[in-house]
Protein backbone atom coordinates (compact mmCIF):
# COMPACT_ATOMS: atom_id res chain seq x y z
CA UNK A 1 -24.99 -7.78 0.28
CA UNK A 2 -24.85 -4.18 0.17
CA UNK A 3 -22.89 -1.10 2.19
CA UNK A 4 -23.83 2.30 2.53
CA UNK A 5 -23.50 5.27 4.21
CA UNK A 6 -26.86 6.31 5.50
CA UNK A 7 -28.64 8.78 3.02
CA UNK A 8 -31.06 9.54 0.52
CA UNK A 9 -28.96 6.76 -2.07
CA UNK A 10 -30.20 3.56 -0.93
CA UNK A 11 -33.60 4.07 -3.04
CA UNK A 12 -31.50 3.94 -6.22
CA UNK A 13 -30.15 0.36 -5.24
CA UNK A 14 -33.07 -0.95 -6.78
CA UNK A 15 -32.59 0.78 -10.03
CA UNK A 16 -31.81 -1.30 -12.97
CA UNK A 17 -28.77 -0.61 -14.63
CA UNK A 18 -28.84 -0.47 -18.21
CA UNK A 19 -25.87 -1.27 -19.29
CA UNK A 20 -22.88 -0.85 -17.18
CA UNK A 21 -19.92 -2.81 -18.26
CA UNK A 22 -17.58 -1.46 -20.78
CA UNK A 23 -15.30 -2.81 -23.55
CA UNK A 24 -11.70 -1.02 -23.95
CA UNK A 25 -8.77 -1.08 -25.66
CA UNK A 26 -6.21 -3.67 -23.93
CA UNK A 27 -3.78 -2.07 -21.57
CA UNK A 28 -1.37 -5.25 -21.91
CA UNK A 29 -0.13 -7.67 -19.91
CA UNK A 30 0.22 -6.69 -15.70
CA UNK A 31 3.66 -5.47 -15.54
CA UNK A 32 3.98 -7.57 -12.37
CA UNK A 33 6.93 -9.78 -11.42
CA UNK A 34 6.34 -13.70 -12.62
CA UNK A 35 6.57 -14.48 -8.98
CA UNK A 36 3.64 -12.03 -8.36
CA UNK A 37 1.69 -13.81 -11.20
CA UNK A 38 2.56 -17.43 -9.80
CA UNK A 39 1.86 -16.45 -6.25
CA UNK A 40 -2.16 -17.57 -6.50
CA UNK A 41 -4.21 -18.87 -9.59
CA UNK A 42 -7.12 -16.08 -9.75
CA UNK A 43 -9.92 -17.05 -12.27
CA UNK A 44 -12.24 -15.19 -13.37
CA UNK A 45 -14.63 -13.59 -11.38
CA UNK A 46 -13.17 -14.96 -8.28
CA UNK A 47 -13.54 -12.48 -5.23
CA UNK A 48 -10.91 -11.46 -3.63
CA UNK A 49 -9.56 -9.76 -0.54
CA UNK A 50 -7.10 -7.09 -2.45
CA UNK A 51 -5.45 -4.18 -0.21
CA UNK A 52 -7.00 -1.00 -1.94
CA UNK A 53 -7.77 2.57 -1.02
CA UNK A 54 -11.32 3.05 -1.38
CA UNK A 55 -11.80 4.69 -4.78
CA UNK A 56 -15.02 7.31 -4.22
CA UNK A 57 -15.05 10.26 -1.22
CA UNK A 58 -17.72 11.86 -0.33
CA UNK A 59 -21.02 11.30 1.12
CA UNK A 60 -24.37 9.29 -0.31
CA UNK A 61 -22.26 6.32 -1.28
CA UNK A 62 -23.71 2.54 -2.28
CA UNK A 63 -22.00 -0.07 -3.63
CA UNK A 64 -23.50 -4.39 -3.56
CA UNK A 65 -22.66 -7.62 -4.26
CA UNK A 66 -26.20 -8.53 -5.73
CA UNK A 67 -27.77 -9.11 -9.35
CA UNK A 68 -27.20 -5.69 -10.22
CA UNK A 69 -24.41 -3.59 -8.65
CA UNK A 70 -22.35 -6.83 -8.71
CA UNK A 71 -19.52 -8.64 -9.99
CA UNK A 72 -21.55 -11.21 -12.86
CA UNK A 73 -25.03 -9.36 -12.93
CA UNK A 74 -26.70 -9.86 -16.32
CA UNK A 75 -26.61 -6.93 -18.72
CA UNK A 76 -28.43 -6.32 -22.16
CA UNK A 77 -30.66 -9.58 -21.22
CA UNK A 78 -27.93 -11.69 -19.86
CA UNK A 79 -26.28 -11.52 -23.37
CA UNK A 80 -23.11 -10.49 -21.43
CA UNK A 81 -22.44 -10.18 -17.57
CA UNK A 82 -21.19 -6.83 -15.57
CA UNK A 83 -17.77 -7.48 -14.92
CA UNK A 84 -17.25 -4.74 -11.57
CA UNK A 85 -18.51 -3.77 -9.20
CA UNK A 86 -20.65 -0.55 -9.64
CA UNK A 87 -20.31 2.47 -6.45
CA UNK A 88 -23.35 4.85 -7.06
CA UNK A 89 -22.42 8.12 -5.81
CA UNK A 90 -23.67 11.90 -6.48
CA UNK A 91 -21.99 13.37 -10.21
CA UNK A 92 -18.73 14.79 -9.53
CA UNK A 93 -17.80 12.73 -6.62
CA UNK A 94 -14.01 12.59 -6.20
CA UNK A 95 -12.45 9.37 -7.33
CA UNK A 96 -8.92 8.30 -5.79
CA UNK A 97 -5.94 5.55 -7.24
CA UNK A 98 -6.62 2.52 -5.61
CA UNK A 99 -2.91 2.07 -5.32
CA UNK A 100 0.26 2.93 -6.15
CA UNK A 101 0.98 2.65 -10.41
CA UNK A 102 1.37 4.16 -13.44
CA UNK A 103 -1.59 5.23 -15.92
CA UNK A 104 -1.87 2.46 -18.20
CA UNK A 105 -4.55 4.21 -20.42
CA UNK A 106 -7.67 6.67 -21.00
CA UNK A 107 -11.10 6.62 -22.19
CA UNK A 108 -11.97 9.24 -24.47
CA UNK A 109 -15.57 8.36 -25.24
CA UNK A 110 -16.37 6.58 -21.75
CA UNK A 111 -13.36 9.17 -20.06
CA UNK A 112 -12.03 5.94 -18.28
CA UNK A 113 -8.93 5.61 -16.48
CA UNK A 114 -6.97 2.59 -16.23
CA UNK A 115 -3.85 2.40 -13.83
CA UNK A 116 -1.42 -0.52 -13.52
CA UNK A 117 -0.39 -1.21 -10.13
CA UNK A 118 3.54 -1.21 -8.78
CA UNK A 119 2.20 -4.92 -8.35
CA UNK A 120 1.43 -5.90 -11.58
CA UNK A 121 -2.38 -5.78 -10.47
CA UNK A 122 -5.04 -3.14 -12.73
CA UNK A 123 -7.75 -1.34 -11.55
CA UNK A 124 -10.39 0.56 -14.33
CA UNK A 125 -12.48 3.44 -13.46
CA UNK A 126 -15.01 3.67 -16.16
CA UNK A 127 -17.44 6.11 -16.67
CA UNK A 128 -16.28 9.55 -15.19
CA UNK A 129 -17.86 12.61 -16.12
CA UNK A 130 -18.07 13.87 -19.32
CA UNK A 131 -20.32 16.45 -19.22
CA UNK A 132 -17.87 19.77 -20.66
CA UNK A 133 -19.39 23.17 -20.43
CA UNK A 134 -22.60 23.57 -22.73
CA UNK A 135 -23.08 19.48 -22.69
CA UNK A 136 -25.91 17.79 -20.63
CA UNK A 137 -25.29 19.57 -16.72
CA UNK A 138 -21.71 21.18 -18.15
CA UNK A 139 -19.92 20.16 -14.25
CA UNK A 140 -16.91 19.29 -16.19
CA UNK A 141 -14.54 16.76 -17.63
CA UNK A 142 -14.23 13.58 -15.46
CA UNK A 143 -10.57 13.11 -15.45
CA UNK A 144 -7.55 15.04 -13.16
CA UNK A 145 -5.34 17.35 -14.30
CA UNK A 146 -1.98 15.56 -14.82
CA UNK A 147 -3.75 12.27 -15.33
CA UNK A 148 -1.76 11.01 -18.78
CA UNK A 149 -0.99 8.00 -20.14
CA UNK A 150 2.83 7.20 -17.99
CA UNK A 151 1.79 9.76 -15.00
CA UNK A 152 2.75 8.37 -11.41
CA UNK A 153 0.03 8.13 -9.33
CA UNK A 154 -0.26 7.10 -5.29
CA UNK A 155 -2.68 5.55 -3.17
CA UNK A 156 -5.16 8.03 -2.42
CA UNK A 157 -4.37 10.50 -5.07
CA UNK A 158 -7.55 12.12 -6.95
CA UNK A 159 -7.67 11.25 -10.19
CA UNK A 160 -10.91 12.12 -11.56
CA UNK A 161 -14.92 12.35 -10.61
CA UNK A 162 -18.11 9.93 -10.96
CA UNK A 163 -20.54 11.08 -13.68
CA UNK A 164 -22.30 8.86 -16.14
CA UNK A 165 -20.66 8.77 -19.02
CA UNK A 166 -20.23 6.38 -22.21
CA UNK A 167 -23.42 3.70 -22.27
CA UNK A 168 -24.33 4.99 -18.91
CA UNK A 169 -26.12 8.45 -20.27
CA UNK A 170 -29.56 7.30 -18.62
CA UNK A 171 -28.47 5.57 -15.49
CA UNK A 172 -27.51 6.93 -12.14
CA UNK A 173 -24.31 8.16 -11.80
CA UNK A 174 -21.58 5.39 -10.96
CA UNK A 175 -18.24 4.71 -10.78
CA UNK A 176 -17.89 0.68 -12.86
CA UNK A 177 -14.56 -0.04 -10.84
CA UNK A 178 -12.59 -3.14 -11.77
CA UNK A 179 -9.57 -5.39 -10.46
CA UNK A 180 -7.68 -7.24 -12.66
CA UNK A 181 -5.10 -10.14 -11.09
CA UNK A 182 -1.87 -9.97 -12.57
CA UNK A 183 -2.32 -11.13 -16.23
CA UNK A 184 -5.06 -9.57 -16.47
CA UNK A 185 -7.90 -11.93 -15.09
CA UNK A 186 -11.12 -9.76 -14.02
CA UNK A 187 -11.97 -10.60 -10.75
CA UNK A 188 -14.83 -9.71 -8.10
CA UNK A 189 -13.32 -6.71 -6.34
CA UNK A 190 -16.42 -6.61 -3.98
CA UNK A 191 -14.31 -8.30 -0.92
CA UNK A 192 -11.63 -5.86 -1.86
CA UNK A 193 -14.06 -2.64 -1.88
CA UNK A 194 -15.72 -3.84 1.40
CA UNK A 195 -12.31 -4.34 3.61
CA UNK A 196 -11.76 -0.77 2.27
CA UNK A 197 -14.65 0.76 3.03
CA UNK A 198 -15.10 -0.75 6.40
CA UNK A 199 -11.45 -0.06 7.59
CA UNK A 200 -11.03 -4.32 7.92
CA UNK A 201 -13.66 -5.78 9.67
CA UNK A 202 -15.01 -8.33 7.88
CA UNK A 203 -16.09 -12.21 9.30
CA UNK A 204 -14.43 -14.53 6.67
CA UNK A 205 -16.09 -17.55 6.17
CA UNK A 206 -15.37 -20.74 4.00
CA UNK A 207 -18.24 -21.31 2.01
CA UNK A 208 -19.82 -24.51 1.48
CA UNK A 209 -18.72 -26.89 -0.95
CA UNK A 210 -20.65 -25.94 -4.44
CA UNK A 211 -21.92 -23.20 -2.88
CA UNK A 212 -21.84 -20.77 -5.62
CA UNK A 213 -22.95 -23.50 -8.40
CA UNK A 214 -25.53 -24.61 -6.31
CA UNK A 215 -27.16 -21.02 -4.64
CA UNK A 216 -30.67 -20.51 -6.03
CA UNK A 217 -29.74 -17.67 -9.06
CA UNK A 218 -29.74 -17.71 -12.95
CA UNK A 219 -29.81 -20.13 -15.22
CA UNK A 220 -25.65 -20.99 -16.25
CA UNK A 221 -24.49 -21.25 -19.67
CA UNK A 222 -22.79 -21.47 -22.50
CA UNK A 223 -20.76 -17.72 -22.22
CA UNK A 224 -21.01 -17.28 -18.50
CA UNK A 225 -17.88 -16.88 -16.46
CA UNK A 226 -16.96 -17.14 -12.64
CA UNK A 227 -16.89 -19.21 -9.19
CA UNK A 228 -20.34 -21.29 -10.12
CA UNK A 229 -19.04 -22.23 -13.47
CA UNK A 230 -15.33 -23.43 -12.01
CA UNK A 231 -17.30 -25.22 -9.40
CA UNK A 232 -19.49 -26.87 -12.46
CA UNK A 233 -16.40 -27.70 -14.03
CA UNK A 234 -14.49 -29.01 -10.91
CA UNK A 235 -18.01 -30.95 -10.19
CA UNK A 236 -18.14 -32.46 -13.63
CA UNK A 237 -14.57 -33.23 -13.68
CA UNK A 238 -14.48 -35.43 -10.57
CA UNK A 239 -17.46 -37.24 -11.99
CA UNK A 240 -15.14 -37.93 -15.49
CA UNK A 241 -16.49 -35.95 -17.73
CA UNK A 242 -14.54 -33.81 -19.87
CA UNK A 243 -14.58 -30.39 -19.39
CA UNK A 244 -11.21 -29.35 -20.80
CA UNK A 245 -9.33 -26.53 -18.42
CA UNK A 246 -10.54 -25.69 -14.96
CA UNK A 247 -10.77 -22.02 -15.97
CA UNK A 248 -14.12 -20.23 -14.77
CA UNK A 249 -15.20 -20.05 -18.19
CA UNK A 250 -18.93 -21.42 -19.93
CA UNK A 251 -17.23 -22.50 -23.28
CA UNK A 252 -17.97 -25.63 -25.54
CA UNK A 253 -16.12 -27.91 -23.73
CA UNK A 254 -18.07 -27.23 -20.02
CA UNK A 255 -21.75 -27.26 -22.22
CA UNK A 256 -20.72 -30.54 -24.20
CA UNK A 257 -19.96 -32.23 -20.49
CA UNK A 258 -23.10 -30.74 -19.22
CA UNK A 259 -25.24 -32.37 -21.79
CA UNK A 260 -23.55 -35.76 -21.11
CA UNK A 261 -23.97 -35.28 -17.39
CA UNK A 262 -27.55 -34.29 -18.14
CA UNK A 263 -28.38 -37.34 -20.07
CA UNK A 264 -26.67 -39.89 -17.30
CA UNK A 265 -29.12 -38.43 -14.97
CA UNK A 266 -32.62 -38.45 -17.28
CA UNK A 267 -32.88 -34.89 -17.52
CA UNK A 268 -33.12 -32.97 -20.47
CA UNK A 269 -29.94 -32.37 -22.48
CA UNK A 270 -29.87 -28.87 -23.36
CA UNK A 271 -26.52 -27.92 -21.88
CA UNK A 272 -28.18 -25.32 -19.48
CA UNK A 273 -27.53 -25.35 -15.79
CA UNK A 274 -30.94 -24.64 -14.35
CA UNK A 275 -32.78 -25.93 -11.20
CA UNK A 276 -33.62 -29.48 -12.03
CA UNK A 277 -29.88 -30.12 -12.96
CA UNK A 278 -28.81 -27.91 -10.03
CA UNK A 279 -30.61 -30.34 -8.17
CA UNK A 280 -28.88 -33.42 -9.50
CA UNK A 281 -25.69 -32.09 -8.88
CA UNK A 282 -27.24 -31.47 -4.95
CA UNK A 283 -27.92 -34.67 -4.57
CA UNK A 284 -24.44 -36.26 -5.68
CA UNK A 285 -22.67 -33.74 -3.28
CA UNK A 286 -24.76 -35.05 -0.33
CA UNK A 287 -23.64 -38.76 -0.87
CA UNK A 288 -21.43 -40.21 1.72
CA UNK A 289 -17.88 -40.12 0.12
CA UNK A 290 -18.84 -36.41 -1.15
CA UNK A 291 -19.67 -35.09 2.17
CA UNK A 292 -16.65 -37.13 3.44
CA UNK A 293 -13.91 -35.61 1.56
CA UNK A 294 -15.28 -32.25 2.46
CA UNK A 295 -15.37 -32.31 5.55
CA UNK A 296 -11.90 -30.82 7.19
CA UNK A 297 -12.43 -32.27 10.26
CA UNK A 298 -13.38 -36.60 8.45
CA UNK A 299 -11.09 -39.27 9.14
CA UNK A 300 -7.78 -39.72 8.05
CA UNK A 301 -7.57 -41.28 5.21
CA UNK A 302 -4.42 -44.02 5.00
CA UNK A 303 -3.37 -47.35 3.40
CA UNK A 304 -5.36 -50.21 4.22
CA UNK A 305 -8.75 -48.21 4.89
CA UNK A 306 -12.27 -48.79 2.52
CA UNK A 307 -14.85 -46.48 1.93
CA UNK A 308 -17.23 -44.79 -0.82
CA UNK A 309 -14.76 -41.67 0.42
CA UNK A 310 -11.63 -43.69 -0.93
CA UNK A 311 -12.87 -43.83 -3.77
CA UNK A 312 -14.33 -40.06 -4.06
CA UNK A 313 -10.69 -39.25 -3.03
CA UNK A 314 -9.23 -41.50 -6.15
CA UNK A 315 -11.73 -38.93 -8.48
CA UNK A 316 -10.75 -36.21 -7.28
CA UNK A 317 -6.95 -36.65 -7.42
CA UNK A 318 -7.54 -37.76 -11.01
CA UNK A 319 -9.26 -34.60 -11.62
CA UNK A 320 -6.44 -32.28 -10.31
CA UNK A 321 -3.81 -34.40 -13.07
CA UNK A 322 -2.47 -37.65 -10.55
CA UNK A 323 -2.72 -41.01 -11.04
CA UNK A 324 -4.40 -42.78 -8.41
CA UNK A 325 -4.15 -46.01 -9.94
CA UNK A 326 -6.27 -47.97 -12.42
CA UNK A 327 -9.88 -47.63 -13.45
CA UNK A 328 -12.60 -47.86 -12.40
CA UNK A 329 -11.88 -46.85 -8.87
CA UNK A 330 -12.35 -48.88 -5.96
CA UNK A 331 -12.81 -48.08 -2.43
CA UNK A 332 -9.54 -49.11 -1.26
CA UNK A 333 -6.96 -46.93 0.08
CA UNK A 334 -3.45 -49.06 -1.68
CA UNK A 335 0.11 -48.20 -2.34
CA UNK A 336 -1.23 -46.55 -5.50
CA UNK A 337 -3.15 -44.24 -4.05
CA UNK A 338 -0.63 -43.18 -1.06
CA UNK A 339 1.83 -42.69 -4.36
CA UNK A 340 -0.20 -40.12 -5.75
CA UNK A 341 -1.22 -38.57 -2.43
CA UNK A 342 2.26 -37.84 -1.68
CA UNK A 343 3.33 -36.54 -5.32
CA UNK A 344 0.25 -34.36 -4.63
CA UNK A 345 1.65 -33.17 -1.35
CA UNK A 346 5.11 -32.43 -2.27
CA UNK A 347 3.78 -30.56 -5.26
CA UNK A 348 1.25 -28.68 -2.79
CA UNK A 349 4.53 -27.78 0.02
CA UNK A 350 2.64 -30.49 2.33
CA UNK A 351 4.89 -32.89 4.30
CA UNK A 352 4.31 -36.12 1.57
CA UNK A 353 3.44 -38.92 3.74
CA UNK A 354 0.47 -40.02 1.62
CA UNK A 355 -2.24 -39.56 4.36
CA UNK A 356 -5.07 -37.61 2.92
CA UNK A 357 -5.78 -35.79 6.37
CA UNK A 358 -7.13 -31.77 6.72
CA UNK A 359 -4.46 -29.74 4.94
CA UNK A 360 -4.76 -32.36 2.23
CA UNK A 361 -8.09 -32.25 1.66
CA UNK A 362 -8.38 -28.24 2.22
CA UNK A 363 -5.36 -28.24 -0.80
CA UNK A 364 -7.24 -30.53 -3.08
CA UNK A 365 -10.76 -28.83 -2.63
CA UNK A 366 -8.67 -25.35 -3.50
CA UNK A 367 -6.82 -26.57 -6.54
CA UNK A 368 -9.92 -28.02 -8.06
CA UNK A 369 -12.24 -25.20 -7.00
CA UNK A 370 -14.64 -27.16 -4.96
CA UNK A 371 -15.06 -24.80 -2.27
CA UNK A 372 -14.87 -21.28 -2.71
CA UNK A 373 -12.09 -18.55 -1.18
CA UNK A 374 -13.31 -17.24 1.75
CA UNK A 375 -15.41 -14.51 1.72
CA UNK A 376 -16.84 -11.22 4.05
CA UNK A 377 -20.05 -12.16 5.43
């Protein structure tokens, strides 16, 4: 999905990047409140709907979602993944603080700025112009006057202008804008960018259970990061295999379980989420208790019923950390089970009464990241 204002730009939205991300020295730990942090678990490369300013003014604007522009897009042969979202825009575009903060740090070699929000979110603006006089098109240094490491900034305020600096010499001019959650998780700020830039209208929509793990895309491995590897985790979890933290992050752990999962199901077991295992995982999301548990609007689920759903239900608890009683799961709903419901509840601010009815099963899909947050469509 892409947005635009209407100009000569939206050619360029075809041009491949070369190699837009950006490695920096660590501004530290958000500076929010603990209650801030604790407020939501982020993980990385989770979109999100953050209130922002729009960062770039001006005209001939284009900014995406897709395998390019967006939040995950492979760079330097999918040896790493683009961790922003890129806005093209003409050189020496102003840029603006997304929010009120402080200027964490600057870029000298990319001329970067990094602010930390009154929040404890971040935002980075990487890749201002560094063209001085007598270098490449000599427009001028990228960064505001009075823009120092400790300045005050508001929501609004210019800070600096696009250009195409650092490892983005031979691309089109961009601003690579990130959002950090407070302690420091990257997420997608596309949703964020979006509300901004459209003044708030946006259709939210929940997406579909394994929707990002199971939308036609890229192989996922080993070193990948975001919703379609929490999803594989969550998926693999409720299935028993050991995946270690639910985190949003392709590390040994997630690639040993996906070789284990692969060889259960005949398919070759080279750790590498690709379409033939993409479709095993389909086709154990489309069995009864599965679809069951997903679906907001199922039956109540209470002592004395049976079902392959009871049992998914029994997984899944044991998944998020409760103990639904012994193993291996049946399909009836006992005291056991209504235990652990309720412990779930309370621990969720639901009324504990051990019925596993909509706001039960729209909590436990969350906390294991079965479905993803909702998103502008």
């Amino acid at each position: 999905m892409g947005t635009r204002l209407p100009s000569r730009w939206g050619a360029v939205a075809t041009v491949v990047l070369l190699s837009l991300a950006w490695v920096a020295a660590p501004v530290g730990r958000a500076g929010g409140s603990a209650a801030d942090a604790a407020e939501k678990r982020y993980v990385y490369g989770e979109p999100v709907e953050y209130p922002l300013a729009f960062p770039v003014g001006g005209e001939d604007i284009y900014f995406a979602d897709d395998d390019v522009l967006g939040f995950g897009a492979c760079r330097d042969g999918c040896t790493r993944r683009h961790e922003g979202v890129d806005i093209l825009a003409p050189k020496m575009a102003p840029v603006y603080a997304a929010a009120d903060a402080t200027v964490g740090w600057l870029g000298t070699f990319c001329c970067s700025v990094f602010l930390v929000h009154d929040d404890g979110w971040q935002t980075w603006y990487i890749h201002l112009n560094n063209d001085t006089e007598g270098t490449d098109d000599g427009l001028g240094w990228g960064i505001a006057e009075g823009i120092v490491p400790g300045a005050r900034v508001t929501a609004g305020q210019l800070i600096g202008w696009v250009g195409d600096s650092g490892n983005a010499e031979d691309t089109t001019s961009h601003l690579h804008f990130e959002l950090h959650a407070p302690g420091g998780i990257k997420v997608d700020p596309y949703p964020s960018l979006f509300l901004a830039y459209s003044g708030g209208t946006c259709t939210r929509q929940r997406p579909a259970p394994l929707e990002a793990l199971l939308s036609p895309g890229p192989v996922v491995r080993r070193g990948d990061g975001g919703e379609a590897v929490l999803q594989l985790q969550a998926f693999l979890k409720v299935r028993g295999f050991r995946v270690g933290r639910l985190d949003g992050v392709f590390g040994p752990a997630t690639e040993a379980a996906v070789r284990k999962f692969q060889g259960k199901q005949s398919l070759e077991p080279d750790g590498l989420v690709g379409p033939a295992t993409r479709e095993a995982i389909a086709e154990l999301a489309t069995r009864a208790g599965f679809v069951s548990l997903t679906d907001l609007g199922g039956r109540l689920l209470r002592v004395g019923d049976r079902g392959p759903d009871v049992r998914e239900l029994k997984r899944w608890l044991r998944a998020a950390g409760y103990d639904p009683g012994p193993r291996p799961f049946n399909g009836r709903y006992d005291e056991a089970l209504a235990a652990a419901v309720g412990v779930f509840q309370q621990d969720q601010g639901l009324e504990p009464d051990g019925i596993a009815g909509p706001q039960t099963r729209e909590a436990l899909v969350t906390v294991l990241g079965i479905v993803g947050p909702e998103v502008c469509r």
